[in-house]
N, C-alpha and C. Protein backbone atom coordinates (compact mmCIF):
# COMPACT_ATOMS: atom_id res chain seq x y z
N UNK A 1 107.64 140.26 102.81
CA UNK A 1 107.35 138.85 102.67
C UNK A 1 105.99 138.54 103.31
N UNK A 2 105.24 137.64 102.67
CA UNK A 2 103.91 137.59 103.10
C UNK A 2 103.61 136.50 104.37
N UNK A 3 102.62 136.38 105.01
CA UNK A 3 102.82 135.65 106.07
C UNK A 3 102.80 133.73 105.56
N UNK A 4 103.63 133.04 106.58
CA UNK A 4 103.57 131.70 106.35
C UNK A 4 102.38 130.77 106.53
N UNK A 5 101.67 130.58 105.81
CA UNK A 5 100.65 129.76 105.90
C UNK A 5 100.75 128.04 106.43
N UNK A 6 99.52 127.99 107.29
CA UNK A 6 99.59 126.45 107.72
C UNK A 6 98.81 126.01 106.50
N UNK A 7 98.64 124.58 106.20
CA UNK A 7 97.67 123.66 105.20
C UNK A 7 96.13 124.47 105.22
N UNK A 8 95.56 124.31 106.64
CA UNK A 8 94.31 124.54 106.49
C UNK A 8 93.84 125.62 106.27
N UNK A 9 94.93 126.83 105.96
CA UNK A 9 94.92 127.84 105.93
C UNK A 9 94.57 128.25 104.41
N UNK A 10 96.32 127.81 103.88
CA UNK A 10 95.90 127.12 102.57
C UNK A 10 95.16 126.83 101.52
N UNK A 11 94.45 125.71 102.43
CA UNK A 11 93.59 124.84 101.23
C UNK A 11 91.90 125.72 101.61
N UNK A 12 92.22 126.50 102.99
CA UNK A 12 90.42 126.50 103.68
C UNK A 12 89.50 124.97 103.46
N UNK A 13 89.90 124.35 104.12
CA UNK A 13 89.16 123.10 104.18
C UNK A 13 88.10 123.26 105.08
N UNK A 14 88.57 123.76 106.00
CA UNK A 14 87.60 123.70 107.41
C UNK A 14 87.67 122.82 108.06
N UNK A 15 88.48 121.92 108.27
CA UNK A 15 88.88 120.79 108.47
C UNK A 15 89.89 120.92 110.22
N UNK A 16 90.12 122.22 110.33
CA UNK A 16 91.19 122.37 111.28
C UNK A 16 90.18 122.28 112.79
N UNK A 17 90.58 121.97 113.72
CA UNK A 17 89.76 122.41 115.60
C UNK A 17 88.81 123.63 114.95
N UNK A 18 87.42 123.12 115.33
CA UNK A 18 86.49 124.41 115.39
C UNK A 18 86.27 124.43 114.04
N UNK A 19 86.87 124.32 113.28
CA UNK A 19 86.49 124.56 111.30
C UNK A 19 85.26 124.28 111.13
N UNK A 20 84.55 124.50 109.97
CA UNK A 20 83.22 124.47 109.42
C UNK A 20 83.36 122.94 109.10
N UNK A 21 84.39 122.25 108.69
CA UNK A 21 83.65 120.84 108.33
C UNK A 21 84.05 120.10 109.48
N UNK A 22 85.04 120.40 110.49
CA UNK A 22 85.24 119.40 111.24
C UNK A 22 84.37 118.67 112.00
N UNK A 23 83.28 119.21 112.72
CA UNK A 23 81.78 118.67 113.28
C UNK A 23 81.43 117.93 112.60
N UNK A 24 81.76 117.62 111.34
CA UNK A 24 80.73 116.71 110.29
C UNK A 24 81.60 115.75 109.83
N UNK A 25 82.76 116.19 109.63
CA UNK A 25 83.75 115.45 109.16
C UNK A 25 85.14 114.77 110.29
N UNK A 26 84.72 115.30 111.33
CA UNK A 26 86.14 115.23 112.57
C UNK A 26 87.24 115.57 112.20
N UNK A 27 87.94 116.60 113.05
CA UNK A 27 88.86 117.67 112.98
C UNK A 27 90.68 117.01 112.43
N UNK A 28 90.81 117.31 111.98
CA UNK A 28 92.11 116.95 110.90
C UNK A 28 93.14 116.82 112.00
N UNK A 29 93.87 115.54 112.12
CA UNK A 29 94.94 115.94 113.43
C UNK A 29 96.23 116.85 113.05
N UNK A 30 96.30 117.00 111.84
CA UNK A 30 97.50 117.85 111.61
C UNK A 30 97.70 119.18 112.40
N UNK A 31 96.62 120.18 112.80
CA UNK A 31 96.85 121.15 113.23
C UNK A 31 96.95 120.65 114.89
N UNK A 32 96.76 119.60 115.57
CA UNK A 32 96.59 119.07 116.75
C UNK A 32 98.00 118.74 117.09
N UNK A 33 98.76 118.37 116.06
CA UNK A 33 100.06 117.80 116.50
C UNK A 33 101.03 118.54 116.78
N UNK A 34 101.33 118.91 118.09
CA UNK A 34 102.31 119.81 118.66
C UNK A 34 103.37 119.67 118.74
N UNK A 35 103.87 118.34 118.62
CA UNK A 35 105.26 117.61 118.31
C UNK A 35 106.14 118.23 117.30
N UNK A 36 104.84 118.68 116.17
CA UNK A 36 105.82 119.62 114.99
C UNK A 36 105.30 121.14 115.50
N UNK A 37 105.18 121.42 116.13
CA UNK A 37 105.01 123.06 116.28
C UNK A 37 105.85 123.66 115.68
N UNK A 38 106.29 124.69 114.62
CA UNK A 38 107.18 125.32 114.54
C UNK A 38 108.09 125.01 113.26
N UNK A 39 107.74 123.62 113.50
CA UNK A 39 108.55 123.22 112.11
C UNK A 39 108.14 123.80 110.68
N UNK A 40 108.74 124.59 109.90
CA UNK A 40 109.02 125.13 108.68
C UNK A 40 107.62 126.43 108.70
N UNK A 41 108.24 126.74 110.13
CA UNK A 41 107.39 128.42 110.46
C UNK A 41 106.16 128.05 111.12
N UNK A 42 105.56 126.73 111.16
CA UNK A 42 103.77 126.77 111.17
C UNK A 42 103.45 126.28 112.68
N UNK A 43 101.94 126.33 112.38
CA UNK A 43 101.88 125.76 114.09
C UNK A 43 101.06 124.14 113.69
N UNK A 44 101.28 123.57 114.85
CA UNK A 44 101.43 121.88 114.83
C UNK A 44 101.89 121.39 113.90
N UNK A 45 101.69 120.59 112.92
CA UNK A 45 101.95 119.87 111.74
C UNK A 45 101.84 120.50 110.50
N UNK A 46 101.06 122.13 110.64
CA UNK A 46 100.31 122.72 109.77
C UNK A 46 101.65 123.22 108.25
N UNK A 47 103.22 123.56 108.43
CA UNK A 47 103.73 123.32 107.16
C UNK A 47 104.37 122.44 107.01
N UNK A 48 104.41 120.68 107.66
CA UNK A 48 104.85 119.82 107.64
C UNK A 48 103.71 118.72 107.24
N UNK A 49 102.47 118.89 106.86
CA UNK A 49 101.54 118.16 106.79
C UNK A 49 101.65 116.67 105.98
N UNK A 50 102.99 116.67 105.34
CA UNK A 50 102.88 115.67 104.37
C UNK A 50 103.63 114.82 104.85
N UNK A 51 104.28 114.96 106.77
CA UNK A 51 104.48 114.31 107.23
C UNK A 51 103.65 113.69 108.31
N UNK A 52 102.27 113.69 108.46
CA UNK A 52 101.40 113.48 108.91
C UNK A 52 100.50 112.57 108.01
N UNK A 53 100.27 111.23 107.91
CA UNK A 53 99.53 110.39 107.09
C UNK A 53 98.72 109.60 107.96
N UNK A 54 97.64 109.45 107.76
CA UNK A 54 97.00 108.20 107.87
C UNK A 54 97.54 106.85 107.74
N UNK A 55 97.74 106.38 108.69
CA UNK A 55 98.22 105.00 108.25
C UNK A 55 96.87 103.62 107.91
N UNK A 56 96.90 103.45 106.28
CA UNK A 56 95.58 102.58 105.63
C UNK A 56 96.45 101.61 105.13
N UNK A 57 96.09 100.49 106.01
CA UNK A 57 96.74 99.16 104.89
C UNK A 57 96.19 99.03 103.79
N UNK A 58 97.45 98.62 102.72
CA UNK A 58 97.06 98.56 101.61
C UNK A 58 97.32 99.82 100.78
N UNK A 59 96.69 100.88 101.34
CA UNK A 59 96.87 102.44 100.38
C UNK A 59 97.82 102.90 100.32
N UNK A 60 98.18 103.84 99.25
CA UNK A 60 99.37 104.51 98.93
C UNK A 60 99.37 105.67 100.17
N UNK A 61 100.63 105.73 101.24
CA UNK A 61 101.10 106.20 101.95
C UNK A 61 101.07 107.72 102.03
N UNK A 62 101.02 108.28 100.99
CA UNK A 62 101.34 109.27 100.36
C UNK A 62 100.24 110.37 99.98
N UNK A 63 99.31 110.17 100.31
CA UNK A 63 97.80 110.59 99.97
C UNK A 63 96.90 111.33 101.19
N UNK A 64 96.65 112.42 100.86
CA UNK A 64 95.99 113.58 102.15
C UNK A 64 94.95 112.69 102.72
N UNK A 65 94.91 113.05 103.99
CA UNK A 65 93.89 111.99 104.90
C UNK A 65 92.52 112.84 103.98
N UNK A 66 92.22 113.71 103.45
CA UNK A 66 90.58 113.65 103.06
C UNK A 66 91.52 113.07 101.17
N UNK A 67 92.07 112.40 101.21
CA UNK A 67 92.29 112.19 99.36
C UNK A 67 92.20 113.00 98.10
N UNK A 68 92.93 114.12 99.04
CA UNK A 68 92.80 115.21 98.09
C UNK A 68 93.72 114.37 96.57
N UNK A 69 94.94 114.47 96.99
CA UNK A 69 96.56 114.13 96.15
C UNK A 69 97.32 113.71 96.49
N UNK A 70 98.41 112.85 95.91
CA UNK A 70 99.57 112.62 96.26
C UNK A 70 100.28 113.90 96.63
N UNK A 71 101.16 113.97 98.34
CA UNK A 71 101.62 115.19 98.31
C UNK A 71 102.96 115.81 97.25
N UNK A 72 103.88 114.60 96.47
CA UNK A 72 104.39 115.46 96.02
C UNK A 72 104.06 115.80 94.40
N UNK A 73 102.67 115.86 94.69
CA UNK A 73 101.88 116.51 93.03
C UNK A 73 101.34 117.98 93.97
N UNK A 74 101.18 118.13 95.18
CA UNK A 74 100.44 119.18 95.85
C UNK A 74 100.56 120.13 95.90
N UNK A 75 100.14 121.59 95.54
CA UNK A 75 100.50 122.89 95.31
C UNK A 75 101.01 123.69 96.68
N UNK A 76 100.50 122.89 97.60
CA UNK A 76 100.84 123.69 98.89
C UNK A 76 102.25 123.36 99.41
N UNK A 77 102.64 121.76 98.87
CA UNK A 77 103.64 120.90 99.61
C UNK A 77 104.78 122.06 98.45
N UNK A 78 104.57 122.02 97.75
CA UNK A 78 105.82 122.50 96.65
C UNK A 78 106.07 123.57 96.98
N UNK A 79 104.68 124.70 97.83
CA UNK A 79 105.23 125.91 98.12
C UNK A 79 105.75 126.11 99.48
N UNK A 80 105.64 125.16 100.36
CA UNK A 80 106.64 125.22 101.08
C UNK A 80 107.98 124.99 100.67
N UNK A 81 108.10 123.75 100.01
CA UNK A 81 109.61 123.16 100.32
C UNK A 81 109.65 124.85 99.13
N UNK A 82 109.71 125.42 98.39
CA UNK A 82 110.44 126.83 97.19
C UNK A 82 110.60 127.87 98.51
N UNK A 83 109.19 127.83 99.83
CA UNK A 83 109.98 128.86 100.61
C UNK A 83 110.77 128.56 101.75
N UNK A 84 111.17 127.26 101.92
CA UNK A 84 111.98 126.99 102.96
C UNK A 84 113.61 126.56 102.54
N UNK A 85 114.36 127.10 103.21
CA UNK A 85 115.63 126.52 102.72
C UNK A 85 116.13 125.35 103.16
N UNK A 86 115.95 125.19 104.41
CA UNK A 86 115.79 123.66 104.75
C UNK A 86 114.23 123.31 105.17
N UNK A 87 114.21 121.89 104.75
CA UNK A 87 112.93 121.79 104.96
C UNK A 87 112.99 120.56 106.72
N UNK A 88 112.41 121.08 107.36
CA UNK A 88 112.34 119.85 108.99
C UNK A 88 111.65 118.76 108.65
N UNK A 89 112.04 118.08 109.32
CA UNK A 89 111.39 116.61 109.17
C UNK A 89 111.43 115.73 108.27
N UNK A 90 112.13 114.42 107.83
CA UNK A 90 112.41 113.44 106.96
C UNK A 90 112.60 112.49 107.55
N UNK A 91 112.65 111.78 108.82
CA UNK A 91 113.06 110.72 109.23
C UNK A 91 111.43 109.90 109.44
N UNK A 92 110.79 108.79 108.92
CA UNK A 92 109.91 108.10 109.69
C UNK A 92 109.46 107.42 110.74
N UNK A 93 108.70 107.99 111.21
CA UNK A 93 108.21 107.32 112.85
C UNK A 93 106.88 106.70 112.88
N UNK A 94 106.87 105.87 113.11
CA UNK A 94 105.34 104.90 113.69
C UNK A 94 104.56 105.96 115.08
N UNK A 95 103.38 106.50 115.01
CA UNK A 95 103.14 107.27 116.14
C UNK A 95 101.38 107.35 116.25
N UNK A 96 100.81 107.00 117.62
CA UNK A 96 99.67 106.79 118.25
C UNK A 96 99.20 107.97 118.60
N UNK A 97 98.23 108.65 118.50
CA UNK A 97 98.15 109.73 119.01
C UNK A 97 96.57 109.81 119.27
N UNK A 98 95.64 109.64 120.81
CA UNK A 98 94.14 109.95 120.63
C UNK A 98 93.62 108.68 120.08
N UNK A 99 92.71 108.67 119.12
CA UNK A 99 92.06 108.44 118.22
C UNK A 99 93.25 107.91 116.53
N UNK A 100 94.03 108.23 116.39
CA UNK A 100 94.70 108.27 115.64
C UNK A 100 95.49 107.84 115.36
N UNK A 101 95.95 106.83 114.11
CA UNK A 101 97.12 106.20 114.05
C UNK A 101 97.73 106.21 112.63
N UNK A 102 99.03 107.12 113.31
CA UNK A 102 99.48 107.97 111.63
C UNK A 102 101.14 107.27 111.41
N UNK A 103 101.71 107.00 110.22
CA UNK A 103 102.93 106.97 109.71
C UNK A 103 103.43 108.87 109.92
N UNK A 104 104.36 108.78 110.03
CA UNK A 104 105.49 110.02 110.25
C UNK A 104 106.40 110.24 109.12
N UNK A 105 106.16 110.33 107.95
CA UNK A 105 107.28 110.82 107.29
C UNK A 105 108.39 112.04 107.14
């Protein structure tokens, strides 16, 4: 079985602490969030990412903080939930974090 990939791993955005775009672009909090460590194999938020949103009044909830996609059109979100048998995390939380103020799905 091949190893479990986080998002930024994934997509290579560069987007993660230290990444090539984060200096230019500021570092994605998903891999920052330690709250999900672990959840569905990954480290921080990294295979739970689509429970990590930006919270934008007005915008669809549902949409990668750089606007890639809706996550459940997303190639990465689908290949988690096909390799996980249960998938962690479904309950929503309102949550402050830094700089950051994200919905929890």
């Amino acid at each position: 079985m091949s190893r479990k990939l986080n998002c930024w791993e994934y997509r290579n955005c560069g987007m993660e602490p230290g990444g090539i775009f984060s200096e230019i672009h500021g570092a994605c909090p998903v891999p920052q969030m330690m709250k999900f460590d672990g959840a569905n194999g990954g480290r921080g938020a990294g295979r739970a990412c689509w429970m990590v949103m930006n919270k934008v009044s007005g915008k669809d909830p549902f949409i990668c903080r750089h606007k890639r996609e809706s996550c459940i059109h997303c190639d990465f979100y689908r290949r988690v939930h096909s390799e996980e048998e249960t998938i962690v995390l479904t309950e929503p939380v309102e949550e402050a974090e830094g700089n950051y103020k994200f919905t929890i799905y």
